[in-house]
C-alpha atoms as a PDB file:
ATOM      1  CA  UNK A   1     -84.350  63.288-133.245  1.00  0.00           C
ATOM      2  CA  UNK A   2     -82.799  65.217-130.553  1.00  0.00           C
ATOM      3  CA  UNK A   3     -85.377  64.782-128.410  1.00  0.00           C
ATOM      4  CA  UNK A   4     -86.339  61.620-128.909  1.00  0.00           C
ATOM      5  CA  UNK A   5     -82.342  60.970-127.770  1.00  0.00           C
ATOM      6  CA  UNK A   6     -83.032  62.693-124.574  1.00  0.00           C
ATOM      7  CA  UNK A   7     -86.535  60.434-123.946  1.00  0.00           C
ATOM      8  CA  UNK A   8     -84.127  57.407-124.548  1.00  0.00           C
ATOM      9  CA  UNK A   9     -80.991  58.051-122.224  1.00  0.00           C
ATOM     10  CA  UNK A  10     -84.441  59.435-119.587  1.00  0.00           C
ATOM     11  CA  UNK A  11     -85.618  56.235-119.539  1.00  0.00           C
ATOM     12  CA  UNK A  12     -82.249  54.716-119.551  1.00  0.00           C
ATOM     13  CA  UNK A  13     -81.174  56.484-116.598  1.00  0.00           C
ATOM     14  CA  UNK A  14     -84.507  55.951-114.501  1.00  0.00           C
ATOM     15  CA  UNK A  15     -84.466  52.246-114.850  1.00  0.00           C
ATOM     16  CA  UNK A  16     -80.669  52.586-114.018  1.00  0.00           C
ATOM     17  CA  UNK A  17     -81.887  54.524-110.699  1.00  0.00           C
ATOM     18  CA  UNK A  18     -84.473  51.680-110.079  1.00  0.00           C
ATOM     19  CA  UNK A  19     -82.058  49.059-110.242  1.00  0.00           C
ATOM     20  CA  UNK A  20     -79.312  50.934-107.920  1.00  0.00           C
ATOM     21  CA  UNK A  21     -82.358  51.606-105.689  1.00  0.00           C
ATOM     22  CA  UNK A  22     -83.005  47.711-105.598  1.00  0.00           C
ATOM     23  CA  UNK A  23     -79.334  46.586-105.204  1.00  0.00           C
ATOM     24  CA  UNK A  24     -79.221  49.165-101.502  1.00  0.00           C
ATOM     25  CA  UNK A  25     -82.257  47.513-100.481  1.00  0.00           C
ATOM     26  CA  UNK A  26     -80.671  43.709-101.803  1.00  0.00           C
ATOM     27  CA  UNK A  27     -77.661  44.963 -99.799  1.00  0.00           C
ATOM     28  CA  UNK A  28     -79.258  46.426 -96.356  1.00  0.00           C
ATOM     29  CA  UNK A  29     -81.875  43.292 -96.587  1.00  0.00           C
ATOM     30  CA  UNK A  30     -78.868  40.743 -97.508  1.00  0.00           C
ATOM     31  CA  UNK A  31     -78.499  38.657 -93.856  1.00  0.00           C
ATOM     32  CA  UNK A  32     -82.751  38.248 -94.556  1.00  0.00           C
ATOM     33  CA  UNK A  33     -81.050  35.306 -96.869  1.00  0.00           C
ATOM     34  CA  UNK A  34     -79.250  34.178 -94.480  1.00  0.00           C
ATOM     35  CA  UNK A  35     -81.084  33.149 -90.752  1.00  0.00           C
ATOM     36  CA  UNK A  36     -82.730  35.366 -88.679  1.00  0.00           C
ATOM     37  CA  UNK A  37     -80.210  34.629 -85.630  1.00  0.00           C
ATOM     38  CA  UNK A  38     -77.832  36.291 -88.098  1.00  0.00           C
ATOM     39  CA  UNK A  39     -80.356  39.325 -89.101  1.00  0.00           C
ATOM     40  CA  UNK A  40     -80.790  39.995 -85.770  1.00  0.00           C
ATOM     41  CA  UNK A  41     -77.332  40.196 -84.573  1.00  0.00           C
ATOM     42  CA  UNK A  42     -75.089  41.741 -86.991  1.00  0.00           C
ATOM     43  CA  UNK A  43     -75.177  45.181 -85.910  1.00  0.00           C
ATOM     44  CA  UNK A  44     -74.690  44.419 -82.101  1.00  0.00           C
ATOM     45  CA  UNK A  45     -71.436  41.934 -83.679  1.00  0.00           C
ATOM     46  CA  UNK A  46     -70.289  44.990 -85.700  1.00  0.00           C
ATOM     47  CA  UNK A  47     -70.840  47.386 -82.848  1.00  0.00           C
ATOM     48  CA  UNK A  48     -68.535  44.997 -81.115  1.00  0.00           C
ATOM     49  CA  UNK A  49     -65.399  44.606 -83.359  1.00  0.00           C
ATOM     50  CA  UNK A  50     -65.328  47.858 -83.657  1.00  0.00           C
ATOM     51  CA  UNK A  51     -64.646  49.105 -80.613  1.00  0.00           C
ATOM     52  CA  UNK A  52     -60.907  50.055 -81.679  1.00  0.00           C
ATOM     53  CA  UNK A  53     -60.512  52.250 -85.324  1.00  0.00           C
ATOM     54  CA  UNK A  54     -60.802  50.152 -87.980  1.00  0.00           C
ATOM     55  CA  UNK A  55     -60.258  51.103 -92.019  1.00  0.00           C
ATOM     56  CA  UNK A  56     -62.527  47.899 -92.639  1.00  0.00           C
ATOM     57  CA  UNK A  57     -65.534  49.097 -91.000  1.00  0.00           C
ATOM     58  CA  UNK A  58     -67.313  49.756 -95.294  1.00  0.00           C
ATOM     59  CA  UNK A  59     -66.264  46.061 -95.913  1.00  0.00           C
ATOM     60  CA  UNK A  60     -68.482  44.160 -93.198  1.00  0.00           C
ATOM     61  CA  UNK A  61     -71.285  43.045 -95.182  1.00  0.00           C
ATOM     62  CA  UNK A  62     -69.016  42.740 -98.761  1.00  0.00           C
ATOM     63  CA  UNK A  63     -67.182  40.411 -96.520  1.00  0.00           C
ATOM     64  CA  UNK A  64     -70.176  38.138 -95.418  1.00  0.00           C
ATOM     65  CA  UNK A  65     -71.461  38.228 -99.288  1.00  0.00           C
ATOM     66  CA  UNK A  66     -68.173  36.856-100.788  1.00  0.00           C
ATOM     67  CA  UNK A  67     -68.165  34.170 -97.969  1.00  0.00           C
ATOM     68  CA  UNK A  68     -71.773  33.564 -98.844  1.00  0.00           C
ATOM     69  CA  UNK A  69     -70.424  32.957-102.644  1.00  0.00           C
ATOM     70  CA  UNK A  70     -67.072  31.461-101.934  1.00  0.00           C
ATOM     71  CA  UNK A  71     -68.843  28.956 -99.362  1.00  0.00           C
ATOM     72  CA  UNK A  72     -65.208  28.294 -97.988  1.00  0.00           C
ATOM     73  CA  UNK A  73     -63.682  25.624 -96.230  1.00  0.00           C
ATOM     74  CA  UNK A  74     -60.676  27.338 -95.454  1.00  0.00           C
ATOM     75  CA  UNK A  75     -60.445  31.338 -95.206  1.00  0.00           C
ATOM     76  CA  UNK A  76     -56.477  33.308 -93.976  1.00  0.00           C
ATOM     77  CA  UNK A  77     -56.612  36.465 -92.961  1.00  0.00           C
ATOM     78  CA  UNK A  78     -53.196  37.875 -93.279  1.00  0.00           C
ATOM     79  CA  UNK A  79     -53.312  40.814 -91.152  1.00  0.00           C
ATOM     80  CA  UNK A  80     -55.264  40.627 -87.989  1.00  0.00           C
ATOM     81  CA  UNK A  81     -54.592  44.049 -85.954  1.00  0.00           C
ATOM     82  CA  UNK A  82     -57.245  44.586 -83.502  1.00  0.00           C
ATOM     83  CA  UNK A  83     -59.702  42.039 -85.389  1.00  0.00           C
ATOM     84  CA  UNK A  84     -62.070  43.415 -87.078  1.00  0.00           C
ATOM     85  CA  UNK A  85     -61.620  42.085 -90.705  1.00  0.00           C
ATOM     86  CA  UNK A  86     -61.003  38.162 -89.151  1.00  0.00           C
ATOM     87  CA  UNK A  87     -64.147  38.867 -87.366  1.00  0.00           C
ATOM     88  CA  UNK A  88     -66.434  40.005 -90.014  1.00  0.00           C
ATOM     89  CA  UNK A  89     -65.302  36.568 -91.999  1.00  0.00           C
ATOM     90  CA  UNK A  90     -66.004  34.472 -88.998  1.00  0.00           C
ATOM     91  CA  UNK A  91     -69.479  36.056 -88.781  1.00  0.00           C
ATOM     92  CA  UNK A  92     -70.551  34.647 -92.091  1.00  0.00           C
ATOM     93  CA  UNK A  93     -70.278  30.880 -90.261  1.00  0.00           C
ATOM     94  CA  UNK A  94     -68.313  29.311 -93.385  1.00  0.00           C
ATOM     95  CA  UNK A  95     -65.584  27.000 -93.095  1.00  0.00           C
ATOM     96  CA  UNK A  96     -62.696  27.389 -90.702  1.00  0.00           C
ATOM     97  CA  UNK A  97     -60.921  31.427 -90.014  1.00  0.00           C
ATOM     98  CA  UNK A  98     -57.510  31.259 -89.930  1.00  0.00           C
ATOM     99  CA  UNK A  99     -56.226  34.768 -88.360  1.00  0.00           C
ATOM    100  CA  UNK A 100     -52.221  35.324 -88.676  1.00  0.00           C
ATOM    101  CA  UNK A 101     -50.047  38.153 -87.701  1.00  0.00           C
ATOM    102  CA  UNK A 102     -46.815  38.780 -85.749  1.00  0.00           C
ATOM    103  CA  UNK A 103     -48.872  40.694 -83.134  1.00  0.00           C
ATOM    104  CA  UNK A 104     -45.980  43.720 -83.443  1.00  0.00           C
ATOM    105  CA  UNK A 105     -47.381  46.289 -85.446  1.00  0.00           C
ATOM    106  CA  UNK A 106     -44.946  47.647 -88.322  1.00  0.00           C
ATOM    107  CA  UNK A 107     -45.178  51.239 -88.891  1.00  0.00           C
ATOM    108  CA  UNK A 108     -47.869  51.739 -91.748  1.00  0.00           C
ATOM    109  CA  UNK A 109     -50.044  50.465 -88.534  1.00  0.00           C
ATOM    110  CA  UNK A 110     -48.153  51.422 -85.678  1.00  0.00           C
ATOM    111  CA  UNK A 111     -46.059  49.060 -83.500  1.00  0.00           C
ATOM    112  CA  UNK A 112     -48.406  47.422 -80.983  1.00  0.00           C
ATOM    113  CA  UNK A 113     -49.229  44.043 -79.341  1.00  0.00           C
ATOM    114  CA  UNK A 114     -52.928  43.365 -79.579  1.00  0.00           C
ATOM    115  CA  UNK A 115     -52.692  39.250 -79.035  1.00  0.00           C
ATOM    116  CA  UNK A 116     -54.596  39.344 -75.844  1.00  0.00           C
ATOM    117  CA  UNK A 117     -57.120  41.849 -76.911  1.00  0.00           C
ATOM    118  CA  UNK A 118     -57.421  39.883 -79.550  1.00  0.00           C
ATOM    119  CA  UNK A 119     -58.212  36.820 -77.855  1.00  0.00           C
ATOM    120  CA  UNK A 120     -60.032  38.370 -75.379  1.00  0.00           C
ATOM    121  CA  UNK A 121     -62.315  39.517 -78.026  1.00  0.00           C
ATOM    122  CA  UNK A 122     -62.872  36.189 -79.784  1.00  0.00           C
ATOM    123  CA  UNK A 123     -63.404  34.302 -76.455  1.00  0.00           C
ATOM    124  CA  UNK A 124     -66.363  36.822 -75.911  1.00  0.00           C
ATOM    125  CA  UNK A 125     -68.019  36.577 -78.849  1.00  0.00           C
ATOM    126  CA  UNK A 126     -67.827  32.774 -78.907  1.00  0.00           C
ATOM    127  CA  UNK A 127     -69.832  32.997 -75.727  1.00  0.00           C
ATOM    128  CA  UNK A 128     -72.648  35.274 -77.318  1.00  0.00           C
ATOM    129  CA  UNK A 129     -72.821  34.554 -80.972  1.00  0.00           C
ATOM    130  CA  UNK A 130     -72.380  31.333 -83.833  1.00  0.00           C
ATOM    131  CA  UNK A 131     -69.829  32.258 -85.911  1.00  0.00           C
ATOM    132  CA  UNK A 132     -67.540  30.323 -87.606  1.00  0.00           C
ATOM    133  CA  UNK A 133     -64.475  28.575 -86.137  1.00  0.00           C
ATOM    134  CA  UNK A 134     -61.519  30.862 -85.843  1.00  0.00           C
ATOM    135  CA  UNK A 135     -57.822  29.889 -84.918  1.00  0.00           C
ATOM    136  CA  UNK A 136     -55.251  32.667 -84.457  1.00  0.00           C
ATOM    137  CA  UNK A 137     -51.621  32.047 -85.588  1.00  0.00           C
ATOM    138  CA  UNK A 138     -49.033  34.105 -83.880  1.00  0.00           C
ATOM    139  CA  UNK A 139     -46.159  34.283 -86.978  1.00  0.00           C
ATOM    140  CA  UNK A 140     -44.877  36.310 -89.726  1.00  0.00           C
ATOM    141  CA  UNK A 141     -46.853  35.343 -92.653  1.00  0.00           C
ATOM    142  CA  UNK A 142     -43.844  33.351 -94.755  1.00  0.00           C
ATOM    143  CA  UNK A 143     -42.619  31.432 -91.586  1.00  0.00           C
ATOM    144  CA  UNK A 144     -46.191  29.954 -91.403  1.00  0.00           C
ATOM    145  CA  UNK A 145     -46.504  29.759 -94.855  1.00  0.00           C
ATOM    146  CA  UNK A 146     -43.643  27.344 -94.438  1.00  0.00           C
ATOM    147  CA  UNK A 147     -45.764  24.603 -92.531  1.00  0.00           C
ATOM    148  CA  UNK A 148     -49.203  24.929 -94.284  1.00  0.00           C
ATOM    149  CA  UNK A 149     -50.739  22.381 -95.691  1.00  0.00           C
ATOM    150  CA  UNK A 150     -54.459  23.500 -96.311  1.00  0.00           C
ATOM    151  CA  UNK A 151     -56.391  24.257 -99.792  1.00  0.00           C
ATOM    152  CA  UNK A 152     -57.287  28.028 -99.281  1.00  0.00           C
ATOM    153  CA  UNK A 153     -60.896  29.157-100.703  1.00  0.00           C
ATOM    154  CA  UNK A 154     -60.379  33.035-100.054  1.00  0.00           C
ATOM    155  CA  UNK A 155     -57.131  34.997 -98.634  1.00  0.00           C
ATOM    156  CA  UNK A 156     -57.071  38.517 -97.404  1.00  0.00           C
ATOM    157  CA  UNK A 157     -53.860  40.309 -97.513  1.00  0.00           C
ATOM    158  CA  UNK A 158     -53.954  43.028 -95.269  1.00  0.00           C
ATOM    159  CA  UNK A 159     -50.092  43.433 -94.330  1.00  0.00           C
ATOM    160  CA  UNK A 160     -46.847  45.669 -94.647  1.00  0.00           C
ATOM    161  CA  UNK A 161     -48.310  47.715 -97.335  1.00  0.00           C
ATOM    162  CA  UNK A 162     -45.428  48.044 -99.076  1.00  0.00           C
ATOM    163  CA  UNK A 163     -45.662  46.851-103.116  1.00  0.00           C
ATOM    164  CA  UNK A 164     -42.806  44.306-102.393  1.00  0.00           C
ATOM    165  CA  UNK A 165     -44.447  43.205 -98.872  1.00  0.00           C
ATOM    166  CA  UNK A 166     -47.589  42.795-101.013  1.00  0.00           C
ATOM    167  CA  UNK A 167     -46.401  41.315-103.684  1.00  0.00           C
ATOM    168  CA  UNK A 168     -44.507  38.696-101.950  1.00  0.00           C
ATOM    169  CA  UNK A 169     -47.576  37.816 -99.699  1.00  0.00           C
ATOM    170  CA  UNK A 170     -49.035  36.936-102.714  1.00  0.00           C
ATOM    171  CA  UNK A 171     -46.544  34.900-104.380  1.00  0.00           C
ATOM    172  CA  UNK A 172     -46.008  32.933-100.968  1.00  0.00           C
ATOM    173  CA  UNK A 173     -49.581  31.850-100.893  1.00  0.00           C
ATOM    174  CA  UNK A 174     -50.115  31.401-103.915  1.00  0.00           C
ATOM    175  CA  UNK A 175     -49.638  27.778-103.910  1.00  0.00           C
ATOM    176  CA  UNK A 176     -52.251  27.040-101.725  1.00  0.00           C
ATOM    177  CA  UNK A 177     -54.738  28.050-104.118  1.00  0.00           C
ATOM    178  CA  UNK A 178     -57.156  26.245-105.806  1.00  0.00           C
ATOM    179  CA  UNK A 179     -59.404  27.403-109.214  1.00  0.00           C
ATOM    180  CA  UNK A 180     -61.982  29.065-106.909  1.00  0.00           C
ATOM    181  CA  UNK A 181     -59.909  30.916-104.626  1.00  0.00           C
ATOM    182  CA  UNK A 182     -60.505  34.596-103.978  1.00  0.00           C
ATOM    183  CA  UNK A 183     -58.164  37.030-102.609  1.00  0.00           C
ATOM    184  CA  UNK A 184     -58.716  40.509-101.218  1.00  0.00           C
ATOM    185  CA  UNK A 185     -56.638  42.876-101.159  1.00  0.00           C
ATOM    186  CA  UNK A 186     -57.167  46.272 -98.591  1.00  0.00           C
ATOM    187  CA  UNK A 187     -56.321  49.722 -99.184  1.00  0.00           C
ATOM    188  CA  UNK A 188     -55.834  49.376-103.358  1.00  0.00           C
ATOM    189  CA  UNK A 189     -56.786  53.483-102.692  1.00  0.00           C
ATOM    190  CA  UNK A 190     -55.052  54.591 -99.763  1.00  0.00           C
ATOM    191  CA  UNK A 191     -51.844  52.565-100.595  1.00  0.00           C
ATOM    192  CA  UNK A 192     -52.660  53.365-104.755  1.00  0.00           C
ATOM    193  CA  UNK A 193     -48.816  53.290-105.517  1.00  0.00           C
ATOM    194  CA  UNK A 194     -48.074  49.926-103.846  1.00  0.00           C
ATOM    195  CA  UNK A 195     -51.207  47.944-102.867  1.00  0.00           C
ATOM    196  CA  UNK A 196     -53.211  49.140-106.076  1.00  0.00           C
ATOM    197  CA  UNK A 197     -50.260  49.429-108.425  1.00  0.00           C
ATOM    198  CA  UNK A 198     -49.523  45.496-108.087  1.00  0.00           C
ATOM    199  CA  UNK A 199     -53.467  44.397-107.670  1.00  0.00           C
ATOM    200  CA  UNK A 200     -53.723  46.685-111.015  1.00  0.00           C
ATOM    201  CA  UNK A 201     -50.271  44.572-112.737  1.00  0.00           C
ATOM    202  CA  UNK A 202     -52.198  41.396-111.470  1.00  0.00           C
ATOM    203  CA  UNK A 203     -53.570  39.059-114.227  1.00  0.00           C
ATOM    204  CA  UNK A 204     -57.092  37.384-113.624  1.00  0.00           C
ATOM    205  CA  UNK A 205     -60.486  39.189-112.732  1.00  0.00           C
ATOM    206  CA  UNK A 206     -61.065  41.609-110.859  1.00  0.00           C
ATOM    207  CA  UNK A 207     -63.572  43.787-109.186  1.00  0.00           C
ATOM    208  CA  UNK A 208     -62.904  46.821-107.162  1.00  0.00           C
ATOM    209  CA  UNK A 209     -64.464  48.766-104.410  1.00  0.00           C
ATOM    210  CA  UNK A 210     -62.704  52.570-103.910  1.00  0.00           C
ATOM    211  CA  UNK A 211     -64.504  53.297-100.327  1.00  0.00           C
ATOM    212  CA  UNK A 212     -63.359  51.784 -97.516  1.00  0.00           C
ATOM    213  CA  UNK A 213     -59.878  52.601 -98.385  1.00  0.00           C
ATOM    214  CA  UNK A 214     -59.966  50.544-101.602  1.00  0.00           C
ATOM    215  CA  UNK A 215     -61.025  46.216-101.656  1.00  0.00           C
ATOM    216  CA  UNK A 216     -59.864  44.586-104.736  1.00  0.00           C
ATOM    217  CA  UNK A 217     -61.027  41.237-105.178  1.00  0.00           C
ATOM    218  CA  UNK A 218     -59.348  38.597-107.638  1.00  0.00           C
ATOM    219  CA  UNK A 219     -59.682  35.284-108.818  1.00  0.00           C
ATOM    220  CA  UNK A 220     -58.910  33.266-111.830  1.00  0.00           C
ATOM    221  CA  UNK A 221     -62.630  32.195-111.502  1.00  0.00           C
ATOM    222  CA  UNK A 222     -64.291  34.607-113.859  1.00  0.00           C
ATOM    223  CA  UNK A 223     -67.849  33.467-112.899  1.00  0.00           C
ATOM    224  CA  UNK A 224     -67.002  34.480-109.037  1.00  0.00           C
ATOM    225  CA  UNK A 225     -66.126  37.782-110.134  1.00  0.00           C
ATOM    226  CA  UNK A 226     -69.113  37.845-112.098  1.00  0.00           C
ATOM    227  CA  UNK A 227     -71.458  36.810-109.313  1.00  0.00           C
ATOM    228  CA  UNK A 228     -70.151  39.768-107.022  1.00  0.00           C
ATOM    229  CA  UNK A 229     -69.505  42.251-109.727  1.00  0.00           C
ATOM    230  CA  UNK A 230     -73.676  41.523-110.550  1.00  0.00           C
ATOM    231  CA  UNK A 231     -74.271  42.574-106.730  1.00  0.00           C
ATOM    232  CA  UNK A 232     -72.762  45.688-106.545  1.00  0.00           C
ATOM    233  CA  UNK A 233     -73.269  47.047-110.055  1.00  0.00           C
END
């Protein structure tokens, strides 16, 4: 009986191994779905955001799957820094990028202005690749919050990453979403006591990813979850 046990949980985990195997190649071969403009390009676009460090670098191509699922109209990334994470959302070509920060820094992140570079940045790769309309806001998140008036299909939080900063980020845009919005939330590992603790408290569905200092994705849309939970499992 024993071994027969042992044959059992064998073939269990080599038919586990195939299907991880399949998922890395679904995941390297993912932009084949897509166009071949997009194929081709991706890593000379990801070479280019990341010119300055970036914690989001893992995220890239999670990012362009969840757009691919969430086909957004509208998509606020609260949190822009030096770009990166606005960038790899505009990539996808979905809907309209909103990208809103103060442009200060705050010191999880370091005080800084990177407006210009920013801009700089997004003018370039206008010029060179199709990617999605993006529109920077200069503001602190609640102040804009204040005159919005859009439906928002997926929201990154990627702010002060303290659990009252986060926690109120979420609370202030809350009311812009509709039953198949998805939020992110980044660094649910390196910030586990604030970021994670109140993604963990949240109610909904959830799927997390622990590299890439920690993604958590929510929405009250179970079958979303579902759909990128499928992907990655």
């Amino acid at each position: 009986m024993l071994k027969i046990n042992n044959y059992i949980i064998s073939i269990y985990r080599f038919f586990k191994r195939i299907l991880r195997n399949q998922i890395q190649i679904k995941e390297t071969l993912f932009f084949l779905e897509i166009d071949e403009y997009r194929k081709k390009n991706r890593f000379r676009y990801k070479h280019l955001i990341s010119q300055k460090h970036t914690s989001w670098y893992e995220n890239f191509e999670r990012a362009n799957y969840i757009m691919q699922i969430a086909q957004p109209n509208v998509v606020v990334d609260l949190g822009v820094d030096h770009g990166f994470s606005t960038f790899a959302f505009a990539f996808a070509n979905k809907g309209k990028i909103f990208g809103i920060d103060s442009f200060e820094g705050d010191p999880h992140a370091g005080v800084r202005n990177t407006y210009d570079e920013v801009i700089d940045l997004h003018n370039s790769l206008m010029k060179e690749f199709e990617i999605a309309d993006v529109q920077f806001i200069k503001g602190y998140f609640e102040d804009v919050a204040k005159t919005w008036n859009n439906s928002i299909d997926v929201l990154h939080i990627d702010g002060f990453h303290s659990y009252q900063a986060v926690k109120n980020d979420f609370e202030t845009w809350e009311q812009f979403f509709n039953p198949n919005t998805i939020v992110l939330f980044h660094d649910i590992v390196s910030f586990k006591q604030t970021v994670g603790k109140y993604f963990n408290e949240l109610e909904g569905f959830k799927y997390k990813f622990e590299d890439g200092c920690g993604l958590g994705v929510w929405s009250t849309n179970e079958k979303l979850i579902r759909q990128i939970g499928y992907f990655y499992n």
